[in-house]
PDB file of N, CA and C in Angstrom:
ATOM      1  N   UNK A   1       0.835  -1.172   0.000  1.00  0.00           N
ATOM      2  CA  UNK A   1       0.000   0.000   0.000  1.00  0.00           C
ATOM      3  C   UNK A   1       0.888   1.247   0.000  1.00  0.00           C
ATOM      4  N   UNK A   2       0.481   2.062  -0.895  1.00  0.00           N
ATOM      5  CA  UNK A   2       1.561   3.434  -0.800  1.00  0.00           C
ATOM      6  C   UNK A   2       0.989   4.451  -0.096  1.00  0.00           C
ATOM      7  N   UNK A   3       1.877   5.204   0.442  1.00  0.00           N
ATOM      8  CA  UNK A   3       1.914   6.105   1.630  1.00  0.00           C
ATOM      9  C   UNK A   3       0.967   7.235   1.097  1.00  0.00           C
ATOM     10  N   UNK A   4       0.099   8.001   1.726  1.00  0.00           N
ATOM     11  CA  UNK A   4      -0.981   8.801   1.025  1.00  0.00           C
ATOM     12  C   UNK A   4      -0.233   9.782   1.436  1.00  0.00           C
ATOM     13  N   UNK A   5       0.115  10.920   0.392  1.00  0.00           N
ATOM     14  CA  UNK A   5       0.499  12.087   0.197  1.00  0.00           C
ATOM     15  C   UNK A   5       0.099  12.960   1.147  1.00  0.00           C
ATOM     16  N   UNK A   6       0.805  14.173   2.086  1.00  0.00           N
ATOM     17  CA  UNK A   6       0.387  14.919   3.292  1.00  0.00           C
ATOM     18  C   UNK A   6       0.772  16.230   2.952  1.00  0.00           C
ATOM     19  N   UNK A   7       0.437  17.545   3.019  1.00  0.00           N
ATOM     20  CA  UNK A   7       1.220  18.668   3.184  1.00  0.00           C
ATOM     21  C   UNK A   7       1.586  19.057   4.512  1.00  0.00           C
ATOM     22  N   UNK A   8       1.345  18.088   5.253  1.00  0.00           N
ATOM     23  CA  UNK A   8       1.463  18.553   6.643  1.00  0.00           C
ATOM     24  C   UNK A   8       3.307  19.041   6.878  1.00  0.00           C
ATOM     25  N   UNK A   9       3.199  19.985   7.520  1.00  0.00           N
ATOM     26  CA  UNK A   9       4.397  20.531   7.781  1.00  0.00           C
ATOM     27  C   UNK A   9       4.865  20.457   9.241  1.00  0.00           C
ATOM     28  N   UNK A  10       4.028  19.578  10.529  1.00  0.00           N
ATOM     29  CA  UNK A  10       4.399  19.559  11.698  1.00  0.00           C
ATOM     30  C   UNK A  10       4.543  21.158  12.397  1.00  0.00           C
ATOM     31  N   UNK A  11       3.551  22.043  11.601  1.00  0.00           N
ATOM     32  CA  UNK A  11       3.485  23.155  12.254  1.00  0.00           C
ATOM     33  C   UNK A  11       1.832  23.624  12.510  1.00  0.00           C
ATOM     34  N   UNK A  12       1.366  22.973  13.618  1.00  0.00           N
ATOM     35  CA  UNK A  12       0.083  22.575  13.083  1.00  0.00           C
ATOM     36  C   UNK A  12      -0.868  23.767  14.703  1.00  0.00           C
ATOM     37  N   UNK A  13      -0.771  24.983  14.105  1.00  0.00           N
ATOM     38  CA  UNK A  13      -1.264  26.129  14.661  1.00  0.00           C
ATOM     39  C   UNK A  13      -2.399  26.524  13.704  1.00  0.00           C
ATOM     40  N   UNK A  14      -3.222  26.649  14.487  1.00  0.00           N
ATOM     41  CA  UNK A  14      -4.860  26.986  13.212  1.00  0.00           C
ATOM     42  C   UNK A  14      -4.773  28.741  13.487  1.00  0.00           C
ATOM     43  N   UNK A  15      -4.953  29.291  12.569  1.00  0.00           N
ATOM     44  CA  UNK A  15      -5.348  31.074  12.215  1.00  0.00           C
ATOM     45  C   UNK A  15      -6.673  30.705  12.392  1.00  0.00           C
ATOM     46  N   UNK A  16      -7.546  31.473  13.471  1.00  0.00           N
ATOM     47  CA  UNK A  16      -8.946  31.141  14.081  1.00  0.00           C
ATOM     48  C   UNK A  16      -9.353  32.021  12.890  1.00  0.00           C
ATOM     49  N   UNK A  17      -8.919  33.332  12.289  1.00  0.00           N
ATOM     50  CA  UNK A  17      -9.589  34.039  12.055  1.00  0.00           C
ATOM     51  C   UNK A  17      -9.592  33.815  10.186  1.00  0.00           C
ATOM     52  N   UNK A  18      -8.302  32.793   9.832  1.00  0.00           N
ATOM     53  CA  UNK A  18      -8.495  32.473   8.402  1.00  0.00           C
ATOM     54  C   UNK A  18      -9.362  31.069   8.178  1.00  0.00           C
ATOM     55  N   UNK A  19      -8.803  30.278   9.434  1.00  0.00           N
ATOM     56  CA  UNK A  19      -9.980  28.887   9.673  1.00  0.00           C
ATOM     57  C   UNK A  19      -8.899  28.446   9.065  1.00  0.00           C
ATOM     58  N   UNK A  20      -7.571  28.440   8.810  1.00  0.00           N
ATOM     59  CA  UNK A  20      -6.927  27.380   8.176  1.00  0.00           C
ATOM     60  C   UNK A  20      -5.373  27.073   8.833  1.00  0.00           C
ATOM     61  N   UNK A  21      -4.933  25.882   9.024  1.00  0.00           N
ATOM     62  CA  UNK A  21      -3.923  25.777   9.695  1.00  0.00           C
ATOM     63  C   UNK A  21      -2.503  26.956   9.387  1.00  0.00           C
ATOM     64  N   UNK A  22      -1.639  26.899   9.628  1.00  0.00           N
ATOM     65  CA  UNK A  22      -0.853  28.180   9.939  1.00  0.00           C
ATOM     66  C   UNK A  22       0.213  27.673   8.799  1.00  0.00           C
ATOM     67  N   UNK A  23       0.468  26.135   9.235  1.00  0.00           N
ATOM     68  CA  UNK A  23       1.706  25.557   8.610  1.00  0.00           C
ATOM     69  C   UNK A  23       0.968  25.008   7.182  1.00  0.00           C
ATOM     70  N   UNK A  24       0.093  24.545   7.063  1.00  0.00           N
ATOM     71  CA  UNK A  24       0.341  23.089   5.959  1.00  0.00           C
ATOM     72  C   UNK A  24      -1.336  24.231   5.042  1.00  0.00           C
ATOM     73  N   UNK A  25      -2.167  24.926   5.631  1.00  0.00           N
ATOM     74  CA  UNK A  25      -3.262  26.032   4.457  1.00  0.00           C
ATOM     75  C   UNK A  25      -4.321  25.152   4.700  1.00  0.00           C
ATOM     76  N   UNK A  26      -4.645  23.754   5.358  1.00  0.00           N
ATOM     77  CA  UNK A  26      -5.436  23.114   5.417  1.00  0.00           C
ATOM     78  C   UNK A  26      -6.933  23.861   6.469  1.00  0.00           C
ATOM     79  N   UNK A  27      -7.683  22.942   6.229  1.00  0.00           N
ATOM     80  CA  UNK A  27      -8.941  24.030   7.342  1.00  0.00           C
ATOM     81  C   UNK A  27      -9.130  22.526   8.248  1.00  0.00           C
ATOM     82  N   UNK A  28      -9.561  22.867   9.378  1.00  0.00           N
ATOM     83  CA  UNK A  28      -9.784  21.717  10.393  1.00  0.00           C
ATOM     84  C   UNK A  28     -10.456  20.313   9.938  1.00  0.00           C
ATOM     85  N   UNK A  29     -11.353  20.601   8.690  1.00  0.00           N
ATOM     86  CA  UNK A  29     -12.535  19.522   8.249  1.00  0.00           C
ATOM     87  C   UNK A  29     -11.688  18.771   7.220  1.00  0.00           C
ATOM     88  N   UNK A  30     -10.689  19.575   6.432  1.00  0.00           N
ATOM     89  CA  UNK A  30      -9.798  18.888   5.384  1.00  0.00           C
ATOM     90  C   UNK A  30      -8.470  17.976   6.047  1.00  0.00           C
ATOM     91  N   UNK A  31      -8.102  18.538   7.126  1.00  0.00           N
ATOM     92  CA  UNK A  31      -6.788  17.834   8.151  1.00  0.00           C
ATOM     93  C   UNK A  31      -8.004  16.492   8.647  1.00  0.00           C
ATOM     94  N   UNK A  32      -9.022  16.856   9.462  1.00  0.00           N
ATOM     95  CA  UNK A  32      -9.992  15.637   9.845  1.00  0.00           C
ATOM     96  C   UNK A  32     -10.549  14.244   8.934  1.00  0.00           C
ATOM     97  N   UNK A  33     -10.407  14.640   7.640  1.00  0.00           N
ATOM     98  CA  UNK A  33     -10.774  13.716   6.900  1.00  0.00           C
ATOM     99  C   UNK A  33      -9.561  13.554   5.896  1.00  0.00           C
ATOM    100  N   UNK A  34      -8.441  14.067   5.989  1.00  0.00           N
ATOM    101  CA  UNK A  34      -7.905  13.626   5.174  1.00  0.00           C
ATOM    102  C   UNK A  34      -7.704  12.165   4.545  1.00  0.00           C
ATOM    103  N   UNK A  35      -7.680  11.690   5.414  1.00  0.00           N
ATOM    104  CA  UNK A  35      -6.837  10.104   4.904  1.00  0.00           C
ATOM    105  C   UNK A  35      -8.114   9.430   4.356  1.00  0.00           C
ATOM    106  N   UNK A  36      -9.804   9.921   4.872  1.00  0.00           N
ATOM    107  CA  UNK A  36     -10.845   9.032   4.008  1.00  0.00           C
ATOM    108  C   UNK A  36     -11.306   9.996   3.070  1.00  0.00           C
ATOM    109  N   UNK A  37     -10.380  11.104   2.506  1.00  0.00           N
ATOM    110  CA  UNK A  37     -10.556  11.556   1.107  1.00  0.00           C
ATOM    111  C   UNK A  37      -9.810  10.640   0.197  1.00  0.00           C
ATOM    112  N   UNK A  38     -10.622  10.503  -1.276  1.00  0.00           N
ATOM    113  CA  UNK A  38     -10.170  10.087  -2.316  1.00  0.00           C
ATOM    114  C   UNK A  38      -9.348  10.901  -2.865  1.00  0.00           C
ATOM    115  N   UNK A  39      -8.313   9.851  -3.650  1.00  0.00           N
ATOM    116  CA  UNK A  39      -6.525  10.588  -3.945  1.00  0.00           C
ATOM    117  C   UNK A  39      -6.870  12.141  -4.993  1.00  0.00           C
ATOM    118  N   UNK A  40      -8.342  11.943  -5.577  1.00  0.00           N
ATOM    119  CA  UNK A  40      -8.445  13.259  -6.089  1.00  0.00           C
ATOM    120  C   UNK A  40      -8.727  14.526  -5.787  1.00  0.00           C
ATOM    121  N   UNK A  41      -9.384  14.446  -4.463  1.00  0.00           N
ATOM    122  CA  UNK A  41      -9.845  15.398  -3.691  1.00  0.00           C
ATOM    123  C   UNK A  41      -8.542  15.881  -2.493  1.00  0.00           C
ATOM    124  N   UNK A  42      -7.671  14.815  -2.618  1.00  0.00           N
ATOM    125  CA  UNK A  42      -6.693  15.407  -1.813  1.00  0.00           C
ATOM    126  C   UNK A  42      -5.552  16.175  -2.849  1.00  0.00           C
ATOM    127  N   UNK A  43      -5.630  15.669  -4.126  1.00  0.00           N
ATOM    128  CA  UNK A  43      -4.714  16.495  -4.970  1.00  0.00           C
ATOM    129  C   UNK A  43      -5.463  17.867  -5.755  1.00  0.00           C
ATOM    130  N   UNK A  44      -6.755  18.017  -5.164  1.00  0.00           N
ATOM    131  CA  UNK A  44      -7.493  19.649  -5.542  1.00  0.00           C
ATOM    132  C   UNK A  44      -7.058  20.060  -4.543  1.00  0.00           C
ATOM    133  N   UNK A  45      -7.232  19.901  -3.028  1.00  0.00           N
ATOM    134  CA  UNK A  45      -6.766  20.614  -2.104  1.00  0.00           C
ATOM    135  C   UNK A  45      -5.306  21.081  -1.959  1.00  0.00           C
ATOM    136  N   UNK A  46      -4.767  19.782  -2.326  1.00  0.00           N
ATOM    137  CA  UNK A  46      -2.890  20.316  -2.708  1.00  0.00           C
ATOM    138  C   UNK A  46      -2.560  21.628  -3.758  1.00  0.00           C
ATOM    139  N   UNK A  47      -3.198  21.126  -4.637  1.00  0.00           N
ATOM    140  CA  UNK A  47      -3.339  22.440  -5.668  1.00  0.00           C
ATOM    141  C   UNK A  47      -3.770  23.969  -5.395  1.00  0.00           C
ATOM    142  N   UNK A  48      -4.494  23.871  -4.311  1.00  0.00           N
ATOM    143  CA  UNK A  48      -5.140  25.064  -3.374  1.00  0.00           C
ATOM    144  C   UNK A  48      -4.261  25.537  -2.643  1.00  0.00           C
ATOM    145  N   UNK A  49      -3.536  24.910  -2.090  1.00  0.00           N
ATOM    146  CA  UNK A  49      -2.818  25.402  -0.617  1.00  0.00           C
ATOM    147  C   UNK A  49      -1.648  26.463  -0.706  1.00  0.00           C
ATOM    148  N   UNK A  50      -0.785  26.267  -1.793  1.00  0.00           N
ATOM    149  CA  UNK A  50      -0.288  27.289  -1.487  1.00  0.00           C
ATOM    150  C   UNK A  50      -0.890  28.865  -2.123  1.00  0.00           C
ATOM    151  N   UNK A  51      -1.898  28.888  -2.503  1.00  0.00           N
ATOM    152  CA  UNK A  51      -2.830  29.897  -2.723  1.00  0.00           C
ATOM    153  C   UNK A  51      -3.183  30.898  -1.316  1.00  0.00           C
ATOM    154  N   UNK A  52      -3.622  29.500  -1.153  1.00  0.00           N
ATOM    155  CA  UNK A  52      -4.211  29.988   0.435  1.00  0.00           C
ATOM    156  C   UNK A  52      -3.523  30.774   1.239  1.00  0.00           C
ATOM    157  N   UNK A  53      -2.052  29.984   1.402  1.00  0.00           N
ATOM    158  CA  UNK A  53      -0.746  30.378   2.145  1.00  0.00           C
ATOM    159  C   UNK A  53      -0.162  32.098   1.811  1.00  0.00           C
ATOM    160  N   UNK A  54      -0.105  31.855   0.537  1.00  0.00           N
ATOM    161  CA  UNK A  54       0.206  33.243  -0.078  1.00  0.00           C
ATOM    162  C   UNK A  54      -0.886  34.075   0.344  1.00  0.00           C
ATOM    163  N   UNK A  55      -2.031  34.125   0.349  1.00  0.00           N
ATOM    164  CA  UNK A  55      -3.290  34.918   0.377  1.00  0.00           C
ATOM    165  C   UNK A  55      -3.150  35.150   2.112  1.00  0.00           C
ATOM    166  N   UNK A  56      -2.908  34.108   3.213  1.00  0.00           N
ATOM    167  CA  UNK A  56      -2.906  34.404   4.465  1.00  0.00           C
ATOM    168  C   UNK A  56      -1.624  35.431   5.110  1.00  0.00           C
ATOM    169  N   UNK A  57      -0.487  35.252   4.141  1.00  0.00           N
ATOM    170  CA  UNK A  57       0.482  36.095   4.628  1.00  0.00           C
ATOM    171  C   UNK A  57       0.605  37.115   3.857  1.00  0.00           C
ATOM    172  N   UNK A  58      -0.217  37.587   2.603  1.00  0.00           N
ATOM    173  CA  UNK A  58      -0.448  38.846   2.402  1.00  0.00           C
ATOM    174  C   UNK A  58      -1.876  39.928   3.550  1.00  0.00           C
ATOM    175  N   UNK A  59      -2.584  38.839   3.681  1.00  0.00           N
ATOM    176  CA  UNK A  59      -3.512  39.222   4.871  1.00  0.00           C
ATOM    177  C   UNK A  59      -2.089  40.144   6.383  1.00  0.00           C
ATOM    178  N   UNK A  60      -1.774  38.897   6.599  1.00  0.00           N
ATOM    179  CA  UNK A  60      -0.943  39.247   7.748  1.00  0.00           C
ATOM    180  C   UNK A  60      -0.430  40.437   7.656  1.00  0.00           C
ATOM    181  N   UNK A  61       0.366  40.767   6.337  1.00  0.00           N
ATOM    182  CA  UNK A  61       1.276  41.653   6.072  1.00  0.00           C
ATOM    183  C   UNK A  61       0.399  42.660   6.013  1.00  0.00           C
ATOM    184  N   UNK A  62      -0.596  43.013   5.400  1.00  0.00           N
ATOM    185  CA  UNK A  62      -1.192  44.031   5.037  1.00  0.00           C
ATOM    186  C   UNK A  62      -1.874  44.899   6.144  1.00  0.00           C
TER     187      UNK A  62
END
């Protein structure tokens, strides 16, 4: 069985006010179900994240 793909970064602080983890762009419901998402729904969310990331630390910055 092959290892299911993670963005987790072991920095796992949630932004209350973006709803999405700090380290890895995930939101609490996508980290909760990850592993019983199908490999396609976890590679839309991969595709998302660093969107997110960029978008939360232009928030910050701004």
């Amino acid at each position: 069985m092959a290892p299911i793909e993670s963005p987790c970064v072991k920095v796992c602080t949630l932004d209350a006010r973006a709803g999405l983890c700090a380290g890895c762009g995930r939101t609490l419901d996508e980290i909760a179900h990850w592993l019983t998402m199908d490999p396609v729904e976890r590679a839309r969310i991969m595709a998302e994240l660093p969107a997110r990331l960029a978008a939360r630390g232009e928030r910050k910055a701004g």
